[in-house]
Protein backbone atom coordinates (compact mmCIF):
# COMPACT_ATOMS: atom_id res chain seq x y z
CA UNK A 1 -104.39 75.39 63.18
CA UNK A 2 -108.16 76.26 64.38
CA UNK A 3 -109.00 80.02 65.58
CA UNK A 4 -109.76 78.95 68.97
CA UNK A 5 -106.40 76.90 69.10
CA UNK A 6 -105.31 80.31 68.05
CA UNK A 7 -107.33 81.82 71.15
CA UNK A 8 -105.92 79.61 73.38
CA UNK A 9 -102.61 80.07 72.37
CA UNK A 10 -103.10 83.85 73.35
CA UNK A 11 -105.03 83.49 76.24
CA UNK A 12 -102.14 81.27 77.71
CA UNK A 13 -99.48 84.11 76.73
CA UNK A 14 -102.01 87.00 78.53
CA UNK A 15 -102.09 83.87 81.76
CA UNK A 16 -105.94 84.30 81.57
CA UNK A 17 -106.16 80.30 80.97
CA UNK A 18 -106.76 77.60 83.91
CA UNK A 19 -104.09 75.42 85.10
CA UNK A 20 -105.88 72.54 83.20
CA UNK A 21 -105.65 74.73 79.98
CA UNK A 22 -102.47 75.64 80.22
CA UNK A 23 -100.61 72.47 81.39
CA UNK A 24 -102.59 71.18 78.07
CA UNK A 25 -100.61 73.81 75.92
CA UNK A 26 -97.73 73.16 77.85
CA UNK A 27 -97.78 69.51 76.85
CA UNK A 28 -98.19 70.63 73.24
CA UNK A 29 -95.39 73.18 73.30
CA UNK A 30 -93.37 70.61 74.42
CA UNK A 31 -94.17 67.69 71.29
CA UNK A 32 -93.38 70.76 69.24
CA UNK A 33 -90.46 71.03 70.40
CA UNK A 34 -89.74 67.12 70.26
CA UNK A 35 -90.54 67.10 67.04
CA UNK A 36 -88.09 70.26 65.67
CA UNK A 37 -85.03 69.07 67.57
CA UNK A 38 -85.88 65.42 65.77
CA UNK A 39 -86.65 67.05 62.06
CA UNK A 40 -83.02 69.17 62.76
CA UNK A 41 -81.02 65.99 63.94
CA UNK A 42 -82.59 64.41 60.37
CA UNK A 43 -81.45 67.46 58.30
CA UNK A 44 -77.91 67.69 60.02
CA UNK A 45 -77.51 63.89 58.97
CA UNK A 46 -78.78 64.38 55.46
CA UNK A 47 -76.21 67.71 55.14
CA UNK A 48 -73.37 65.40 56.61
CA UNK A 49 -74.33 62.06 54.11
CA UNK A 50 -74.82 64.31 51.00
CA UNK A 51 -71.06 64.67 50.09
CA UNK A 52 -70.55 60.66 50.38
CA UNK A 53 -73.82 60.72 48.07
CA UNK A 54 -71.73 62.42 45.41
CA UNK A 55 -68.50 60.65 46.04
CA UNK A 56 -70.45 57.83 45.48
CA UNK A 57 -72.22 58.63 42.20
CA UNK A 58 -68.88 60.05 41.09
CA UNK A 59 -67.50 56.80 41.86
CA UNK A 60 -70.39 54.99 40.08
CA UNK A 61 -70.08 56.77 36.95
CA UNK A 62 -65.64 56.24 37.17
CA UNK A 63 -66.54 52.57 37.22
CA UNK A 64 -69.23 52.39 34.46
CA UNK A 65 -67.05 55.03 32.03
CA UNK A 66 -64.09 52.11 33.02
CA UNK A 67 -66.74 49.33 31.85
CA UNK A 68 -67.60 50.97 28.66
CA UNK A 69 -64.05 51.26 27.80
CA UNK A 70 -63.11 48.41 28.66
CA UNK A 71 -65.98 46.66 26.74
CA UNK A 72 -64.55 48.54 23.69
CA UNK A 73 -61.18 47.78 24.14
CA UNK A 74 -62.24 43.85 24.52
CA UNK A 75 -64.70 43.86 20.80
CA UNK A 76 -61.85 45.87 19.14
CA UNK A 77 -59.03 43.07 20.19
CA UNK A 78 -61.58 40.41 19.52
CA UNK A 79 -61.72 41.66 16.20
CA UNK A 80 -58.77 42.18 15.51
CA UNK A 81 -57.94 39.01 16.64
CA UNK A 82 -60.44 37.42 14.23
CA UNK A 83 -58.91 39.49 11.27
CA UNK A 84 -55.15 38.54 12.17
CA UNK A 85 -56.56 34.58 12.36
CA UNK A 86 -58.75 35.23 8.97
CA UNK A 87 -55.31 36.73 6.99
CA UNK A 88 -53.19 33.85 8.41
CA UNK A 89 -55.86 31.28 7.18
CA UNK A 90 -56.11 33.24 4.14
CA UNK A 91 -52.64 33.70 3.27
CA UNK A 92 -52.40 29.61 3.94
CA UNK A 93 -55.32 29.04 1.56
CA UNK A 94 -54.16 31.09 -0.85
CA UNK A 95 -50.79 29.82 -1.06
CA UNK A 96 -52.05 26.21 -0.83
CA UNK A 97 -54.81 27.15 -3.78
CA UNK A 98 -52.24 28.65 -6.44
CA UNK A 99 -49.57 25.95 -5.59
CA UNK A 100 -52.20 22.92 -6.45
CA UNK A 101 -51.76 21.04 -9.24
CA UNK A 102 -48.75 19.93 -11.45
CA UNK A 103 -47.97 22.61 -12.99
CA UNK A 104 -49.36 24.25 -10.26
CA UNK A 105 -51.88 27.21 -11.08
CA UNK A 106 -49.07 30.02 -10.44
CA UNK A 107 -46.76 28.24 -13.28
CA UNK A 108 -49.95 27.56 -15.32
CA UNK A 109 -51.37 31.10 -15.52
CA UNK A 110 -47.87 32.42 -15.48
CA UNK A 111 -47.08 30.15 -19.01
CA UNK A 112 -50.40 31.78 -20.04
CA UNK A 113 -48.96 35.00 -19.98
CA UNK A 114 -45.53 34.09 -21.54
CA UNK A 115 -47.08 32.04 -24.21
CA UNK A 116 -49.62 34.39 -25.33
CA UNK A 117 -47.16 37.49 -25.80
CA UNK A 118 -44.91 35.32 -27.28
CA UNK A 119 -47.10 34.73 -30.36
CA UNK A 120 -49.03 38.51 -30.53
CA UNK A 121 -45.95 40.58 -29.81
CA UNK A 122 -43.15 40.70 -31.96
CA UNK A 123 -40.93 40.73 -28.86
CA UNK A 124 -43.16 38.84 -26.51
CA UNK A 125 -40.11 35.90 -26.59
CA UNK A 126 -37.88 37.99 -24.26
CA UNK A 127 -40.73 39.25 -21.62
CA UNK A 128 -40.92 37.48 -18.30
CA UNK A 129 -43.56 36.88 -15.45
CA UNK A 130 -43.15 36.76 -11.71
CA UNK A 131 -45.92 35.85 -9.64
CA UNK A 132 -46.23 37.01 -5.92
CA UNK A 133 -49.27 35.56 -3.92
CA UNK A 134 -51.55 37.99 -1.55
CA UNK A 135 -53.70 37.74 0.90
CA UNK A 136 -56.87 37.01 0.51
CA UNK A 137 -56.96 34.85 -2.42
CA UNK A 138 -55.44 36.87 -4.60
CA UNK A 139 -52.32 36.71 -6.97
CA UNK A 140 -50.52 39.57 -8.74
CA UNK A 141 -48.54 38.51 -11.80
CA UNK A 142 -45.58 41.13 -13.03
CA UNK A 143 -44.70 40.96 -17.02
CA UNK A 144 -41.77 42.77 -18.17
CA UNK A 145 -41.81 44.20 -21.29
CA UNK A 146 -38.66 44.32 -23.35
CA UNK A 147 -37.42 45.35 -26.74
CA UNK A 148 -34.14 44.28 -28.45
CA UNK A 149 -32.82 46.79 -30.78
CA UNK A 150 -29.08 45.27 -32.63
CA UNK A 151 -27.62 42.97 -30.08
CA UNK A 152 -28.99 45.14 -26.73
CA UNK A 153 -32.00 44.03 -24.78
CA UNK A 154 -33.85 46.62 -22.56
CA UNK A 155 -37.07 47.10 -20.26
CA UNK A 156 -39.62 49.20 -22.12
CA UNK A 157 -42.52 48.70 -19.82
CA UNK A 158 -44.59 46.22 -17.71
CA UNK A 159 -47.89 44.70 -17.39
CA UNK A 160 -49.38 44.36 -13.85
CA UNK A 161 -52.18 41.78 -13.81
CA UNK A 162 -54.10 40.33 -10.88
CA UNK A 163 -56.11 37.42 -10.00
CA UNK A 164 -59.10 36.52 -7.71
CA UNK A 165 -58.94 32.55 -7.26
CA UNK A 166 -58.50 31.90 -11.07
CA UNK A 167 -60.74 34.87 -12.54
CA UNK A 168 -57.62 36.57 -14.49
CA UNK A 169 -58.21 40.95 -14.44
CA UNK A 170 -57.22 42.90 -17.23
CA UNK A 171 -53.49 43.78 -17.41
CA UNK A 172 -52.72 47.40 -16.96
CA UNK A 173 -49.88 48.19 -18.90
CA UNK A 174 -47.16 50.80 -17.90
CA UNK A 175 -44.60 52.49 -20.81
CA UNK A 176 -41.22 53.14 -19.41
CA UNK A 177 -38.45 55.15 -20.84
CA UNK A 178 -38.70 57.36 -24.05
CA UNK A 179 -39.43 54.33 -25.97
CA UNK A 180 -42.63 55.37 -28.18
CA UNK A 181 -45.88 53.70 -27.16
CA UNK A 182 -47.28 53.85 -30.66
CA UNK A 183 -46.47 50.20 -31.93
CA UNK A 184 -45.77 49.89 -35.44
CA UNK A 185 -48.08 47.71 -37.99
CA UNK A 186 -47.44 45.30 -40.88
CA UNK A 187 -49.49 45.44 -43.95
CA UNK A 188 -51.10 42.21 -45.37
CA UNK A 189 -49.36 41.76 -48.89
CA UNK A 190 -49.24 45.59 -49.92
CA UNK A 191 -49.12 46.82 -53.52
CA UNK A 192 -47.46 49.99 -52.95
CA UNK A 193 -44.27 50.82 -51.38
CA UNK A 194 -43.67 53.48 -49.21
CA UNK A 195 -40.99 55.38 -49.36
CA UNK A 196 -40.71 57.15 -46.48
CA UNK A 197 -39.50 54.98 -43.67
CA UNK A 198 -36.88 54.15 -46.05
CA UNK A 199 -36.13 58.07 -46.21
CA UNK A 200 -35.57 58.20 -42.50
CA UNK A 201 -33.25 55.18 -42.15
CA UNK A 202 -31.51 57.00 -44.49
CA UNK A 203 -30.46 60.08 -42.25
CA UNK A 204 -29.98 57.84 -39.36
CA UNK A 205 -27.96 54.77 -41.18
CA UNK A 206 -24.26 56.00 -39.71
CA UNK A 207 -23.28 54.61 -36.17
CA UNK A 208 -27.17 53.12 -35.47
CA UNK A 209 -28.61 50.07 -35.35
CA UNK A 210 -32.56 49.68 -35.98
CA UNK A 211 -35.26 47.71 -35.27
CA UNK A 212 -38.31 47.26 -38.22
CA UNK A 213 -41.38 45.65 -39.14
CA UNK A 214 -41.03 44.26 -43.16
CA UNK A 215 -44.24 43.46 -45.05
CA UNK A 216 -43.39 40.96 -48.05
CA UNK A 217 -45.25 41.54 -51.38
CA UNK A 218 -46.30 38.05 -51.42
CA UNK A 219 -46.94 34.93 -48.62
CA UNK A 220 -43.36 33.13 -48.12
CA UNK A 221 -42.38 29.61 -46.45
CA UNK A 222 -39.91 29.75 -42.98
CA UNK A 223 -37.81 28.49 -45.53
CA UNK A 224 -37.86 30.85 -47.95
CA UNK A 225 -38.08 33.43 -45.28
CA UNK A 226 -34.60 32.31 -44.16
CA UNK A 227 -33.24 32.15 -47.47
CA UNK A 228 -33.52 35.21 -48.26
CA UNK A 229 -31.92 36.22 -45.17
CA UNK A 230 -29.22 34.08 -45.02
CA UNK A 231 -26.25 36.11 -46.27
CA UNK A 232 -27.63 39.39 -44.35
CA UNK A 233 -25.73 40.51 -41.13
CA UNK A 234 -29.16 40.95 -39.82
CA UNK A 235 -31.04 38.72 -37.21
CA UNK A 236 -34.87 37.61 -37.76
CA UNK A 237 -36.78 38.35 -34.10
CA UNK A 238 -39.90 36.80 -35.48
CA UNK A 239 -42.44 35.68 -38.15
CA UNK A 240 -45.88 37.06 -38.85
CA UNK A 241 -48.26 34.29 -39.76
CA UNK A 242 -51.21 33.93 -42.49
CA UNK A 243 -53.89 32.29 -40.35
CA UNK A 244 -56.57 33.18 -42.90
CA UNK A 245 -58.21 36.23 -40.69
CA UNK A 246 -56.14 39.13 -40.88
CA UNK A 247 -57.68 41.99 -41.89
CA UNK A 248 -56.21 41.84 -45.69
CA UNK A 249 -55.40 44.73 -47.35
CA UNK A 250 -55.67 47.11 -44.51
CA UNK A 251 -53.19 48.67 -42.09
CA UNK A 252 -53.61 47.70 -38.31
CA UNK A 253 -53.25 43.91 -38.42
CA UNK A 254 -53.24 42.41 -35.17
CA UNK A 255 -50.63 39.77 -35.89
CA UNK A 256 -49.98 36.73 -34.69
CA UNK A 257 -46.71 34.68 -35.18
CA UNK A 258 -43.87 32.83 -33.38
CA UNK A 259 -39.79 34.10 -32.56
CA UNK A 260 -36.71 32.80 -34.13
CA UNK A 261 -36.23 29.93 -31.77
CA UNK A 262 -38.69 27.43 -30.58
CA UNK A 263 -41.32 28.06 -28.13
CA UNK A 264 -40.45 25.18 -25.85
CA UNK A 265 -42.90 23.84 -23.20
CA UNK A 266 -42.59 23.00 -19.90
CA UNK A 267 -43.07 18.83 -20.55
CA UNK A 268 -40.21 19.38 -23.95
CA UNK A 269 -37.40 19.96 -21.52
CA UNK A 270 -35.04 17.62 -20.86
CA UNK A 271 -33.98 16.38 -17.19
CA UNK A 272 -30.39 16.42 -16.46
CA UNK A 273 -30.67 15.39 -12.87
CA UNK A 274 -32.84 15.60 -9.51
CA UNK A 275 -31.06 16.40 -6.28
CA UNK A 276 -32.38 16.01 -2.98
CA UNK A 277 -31.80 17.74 0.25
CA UNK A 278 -33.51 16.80 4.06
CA UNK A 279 -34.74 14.43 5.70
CA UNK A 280 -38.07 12.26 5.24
CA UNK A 281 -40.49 14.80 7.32
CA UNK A 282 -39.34 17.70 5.45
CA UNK A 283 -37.23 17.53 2.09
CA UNK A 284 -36.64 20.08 -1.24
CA UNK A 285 -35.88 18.49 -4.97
CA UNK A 286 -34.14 20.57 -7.00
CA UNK A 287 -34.70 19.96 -10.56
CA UNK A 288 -31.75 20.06 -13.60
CA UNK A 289 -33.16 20.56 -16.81
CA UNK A 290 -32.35 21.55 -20.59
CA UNK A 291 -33.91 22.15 -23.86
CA UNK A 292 -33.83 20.09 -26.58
CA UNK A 293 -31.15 20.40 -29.19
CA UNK A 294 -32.15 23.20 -31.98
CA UNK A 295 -30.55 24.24 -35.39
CA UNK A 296 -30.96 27.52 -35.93
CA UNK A 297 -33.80 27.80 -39.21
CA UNK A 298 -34.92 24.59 -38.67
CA UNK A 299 -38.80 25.58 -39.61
CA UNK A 300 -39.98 22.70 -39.06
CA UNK A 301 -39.28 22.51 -35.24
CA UNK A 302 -40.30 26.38 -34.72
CA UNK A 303 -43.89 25.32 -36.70
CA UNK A 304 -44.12 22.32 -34.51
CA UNK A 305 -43.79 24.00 -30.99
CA UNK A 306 -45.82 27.35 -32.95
CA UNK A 307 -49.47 25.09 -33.19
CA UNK A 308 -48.60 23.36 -29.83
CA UNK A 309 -48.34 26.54 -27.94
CA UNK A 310 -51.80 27.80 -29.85
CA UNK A 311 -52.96 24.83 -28.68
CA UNK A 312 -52.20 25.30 -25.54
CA UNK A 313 -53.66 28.31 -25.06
CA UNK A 314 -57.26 27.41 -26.99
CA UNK A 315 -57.63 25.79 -22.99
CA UNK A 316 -57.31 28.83 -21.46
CA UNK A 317 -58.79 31.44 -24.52
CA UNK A 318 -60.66 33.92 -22.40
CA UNK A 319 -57.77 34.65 -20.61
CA UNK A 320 -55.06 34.35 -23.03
CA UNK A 321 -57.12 37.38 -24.86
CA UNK A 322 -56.97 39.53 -21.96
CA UNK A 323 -53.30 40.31 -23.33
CA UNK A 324 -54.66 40.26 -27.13
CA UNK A 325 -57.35 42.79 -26.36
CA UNK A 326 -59.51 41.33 -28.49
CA UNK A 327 -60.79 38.00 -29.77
CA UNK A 328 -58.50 35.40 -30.70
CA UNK A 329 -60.20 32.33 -32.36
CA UNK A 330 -57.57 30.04 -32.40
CA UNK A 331 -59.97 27.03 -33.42
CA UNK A 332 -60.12 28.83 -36.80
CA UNK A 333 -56.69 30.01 -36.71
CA UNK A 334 -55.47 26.56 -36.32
CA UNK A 335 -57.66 24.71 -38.51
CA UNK A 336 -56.12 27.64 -41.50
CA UNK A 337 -53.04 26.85 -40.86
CA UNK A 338 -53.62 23.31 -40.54
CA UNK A 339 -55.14 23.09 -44.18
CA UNK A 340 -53.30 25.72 -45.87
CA UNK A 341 -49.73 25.04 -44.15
CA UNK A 342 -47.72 27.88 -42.43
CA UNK A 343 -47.12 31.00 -44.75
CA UNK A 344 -45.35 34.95 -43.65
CA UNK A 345 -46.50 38.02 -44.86
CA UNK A 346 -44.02 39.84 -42.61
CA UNK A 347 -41.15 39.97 -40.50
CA UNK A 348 -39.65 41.97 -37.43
CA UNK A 349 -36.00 42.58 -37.83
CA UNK A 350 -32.72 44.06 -36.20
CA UNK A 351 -29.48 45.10 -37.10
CA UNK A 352 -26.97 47.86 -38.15
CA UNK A 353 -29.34 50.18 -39.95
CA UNK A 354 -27.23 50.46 -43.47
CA UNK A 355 -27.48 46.54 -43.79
CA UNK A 356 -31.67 47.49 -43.48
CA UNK A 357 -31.26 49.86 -46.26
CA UNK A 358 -29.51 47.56 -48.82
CA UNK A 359 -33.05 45.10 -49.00
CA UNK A 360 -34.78 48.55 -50.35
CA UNK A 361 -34.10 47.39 -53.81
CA UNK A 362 -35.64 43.52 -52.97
CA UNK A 363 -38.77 43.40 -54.72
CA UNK A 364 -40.24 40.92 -52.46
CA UNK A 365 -40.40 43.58 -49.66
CA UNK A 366 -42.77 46.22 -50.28
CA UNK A 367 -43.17 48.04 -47.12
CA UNK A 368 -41.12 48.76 -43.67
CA UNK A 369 -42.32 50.57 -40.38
CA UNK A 370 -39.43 52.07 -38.07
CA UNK A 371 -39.74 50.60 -34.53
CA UNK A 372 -36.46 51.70 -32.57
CA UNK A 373 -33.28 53.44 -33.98
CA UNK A 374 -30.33 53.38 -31.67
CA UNK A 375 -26.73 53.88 -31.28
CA UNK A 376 -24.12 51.49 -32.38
CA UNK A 377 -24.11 48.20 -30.32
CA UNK A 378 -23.75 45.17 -33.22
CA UNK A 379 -21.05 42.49 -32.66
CA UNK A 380 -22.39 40.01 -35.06
């Protein structure tokens, strides 16, 4: 505003202006006025719109919070949709994968396992495997492992291996009971005999039964092996073998051998009859088999089904050695045996534990390692 707006302004207060000046202020005045009632209208409008302003951004933000939740909620079904539809298909494929082939691959790797601690553990013969299938392409395989000790047979511990298609893991082993997990150890043809596992049968021979490892003072036949056993109330559990690599001469052998009945195969059993049940779109055959007829200490059968089960497992080496925990080379093994015939330097035997202290006088054993002592349980 000017100064001599200002002038004006008081001059028309005072009345000193003309009645052209002042009806000129006048008509100012009044578009003042005119323009205050119209900027107060405006601000009572914006005071009266400004709570619905909030409400609405309150709203605004309800509905986008809802959207973001609701987004989430959507990807975390989706996925887990996609994760319940991936383990179905899995679970499918897996099941279809281990079940393939005749013998399928869950029989296959599961006579793997039999086989191979059936010929590196003394009682290997009397472990079994179960197989369960996982998601996931995976398979878990469950070996018991059992002792026999006189006439009883008992859980000492299991192996737990698993598989990833057909890549075998290492088993980890688990020791049950009191049983000792310090396994005892023939010696290849010793000259000396020791005296002092003899000296502890000795306080234990009333009311027990044992378990032992024998090392011979010279390589024996099955026959012979038999023979000299014949008349003994004492049962054979199985034969260490010569096959030309044992570490001679030195404690620790890591022995290999076969149990005092035949390691039969799935394709040596006999079929008794096939039954089956259903209809044509869905039907189950239930097999009937047996094993052949045996003799008991007929060598020549228990050699026989002995190379065919090394043979067997020179297909699947790598993982038969998992179990071994170490190298196996059964090509060489087999060729030994193969040129040089089948020959024992040891034995594993049970039985009341004064009939084991009558062969301390044999001269053709020079060395026994206590496995398991145990109370009274013969009936043979």
């Amino acid at each position: 505003m000017s100064e001599e707006y200002k002038k004006k302004l008081e001059a028309f207060k005072k009345g000193e202006l003309s009645k052209a000046e002042a009806k000129e202020i006048e008509s100012d005045l009044e578009k003042v006025e005119q323009y205050l009632q119209v900027f107060e209208e405006a601000e009572m409008e914006n005071q009266k719109q400004a709570p619905n302003s909030i409400m609405n951004q309150k709203k605004q933000q309800r509905i986008l919070r809802r959207g973001k939740w609701k987004a989430r909620f959507q990807t975390a079904f989706t996925a887990l949709g996609i994760f319940i539809l991936f383990t179905i298909i899995s679970t499918i494929s897996t099941a279809a994968y281990y079940a393939w082939g005749s013998p399928d691959r869950s029989d296959l790797y599961r006579n793997v396992i039999d086989l191979t601690l059936t010929v590196t553990d003394p009682y290997g013969s009397f472990s079994g495997t179960s197989i369960n299938t996982k998601p996931y392409f995976g398979m878990e395989a469950t070996t018991d492992m059992k002792k026999k000790v006189g006439d009883e047979l008992f859980k000492v511990g299991e192996y737990k291996t698993n598989f990833l298609f057909s890549l075998m893991g290492m088993p980890e082993k688990e020791i049950q009971g009191t049983t000792s997990q310090q396994q005892p150890v023939f010696s290849f043809l010793p000259k000396e005999t020791s005296p002092s596992e003899w000296n502890r049968l000795e306080k234990v021979k009333n009311g027990t039964v044992s378990s032992v490892y024998l090392s011979f003072s010279e390589l024996f036949t099955t026959d012979q092996v038999f023979d000299y056993f014949k008349e003994r109330n004492l049962e054979i559990i199985w034969f260490a073998v010569d096959t030309g690599i044992e570490n001679k001469g030195d404690y620790g052998i890591d022995p290999i051998g076969f149990p005092n009945s035949p390691i039969w195969h799935d394709d040596d059993m006999i079929i008794d009859s096939v039954e089956k049940t259903g209809n044509f779109w869905l039907s189950t055959e239930s097999i009937s088999s047996s094993s052949p007829e045996y003799t008991e200490g007929d060598s020549k059968i228990l050699q026989k089904q002995f190379i065919k089960t090394l043979t067997f497992l020179e297909k699947y080496e790598k993982k038969a050695e998992n179990f071994y925990f170490g190298k196996l080379e059964l090509d060489k093994r087999i060729a030994y045996m193969e040129e040089h015939g089948i020959y024992h330097y040891g034995v594993v035997i049970t039985g009341p534990t004064e009939e084991i202290l009558k062969l301390k006088k044999e001269s053709w054993i020079k060395e026994i390692r206590i496995d398991e002592v145990r109370f009274w349980n013969w009936d043979n």
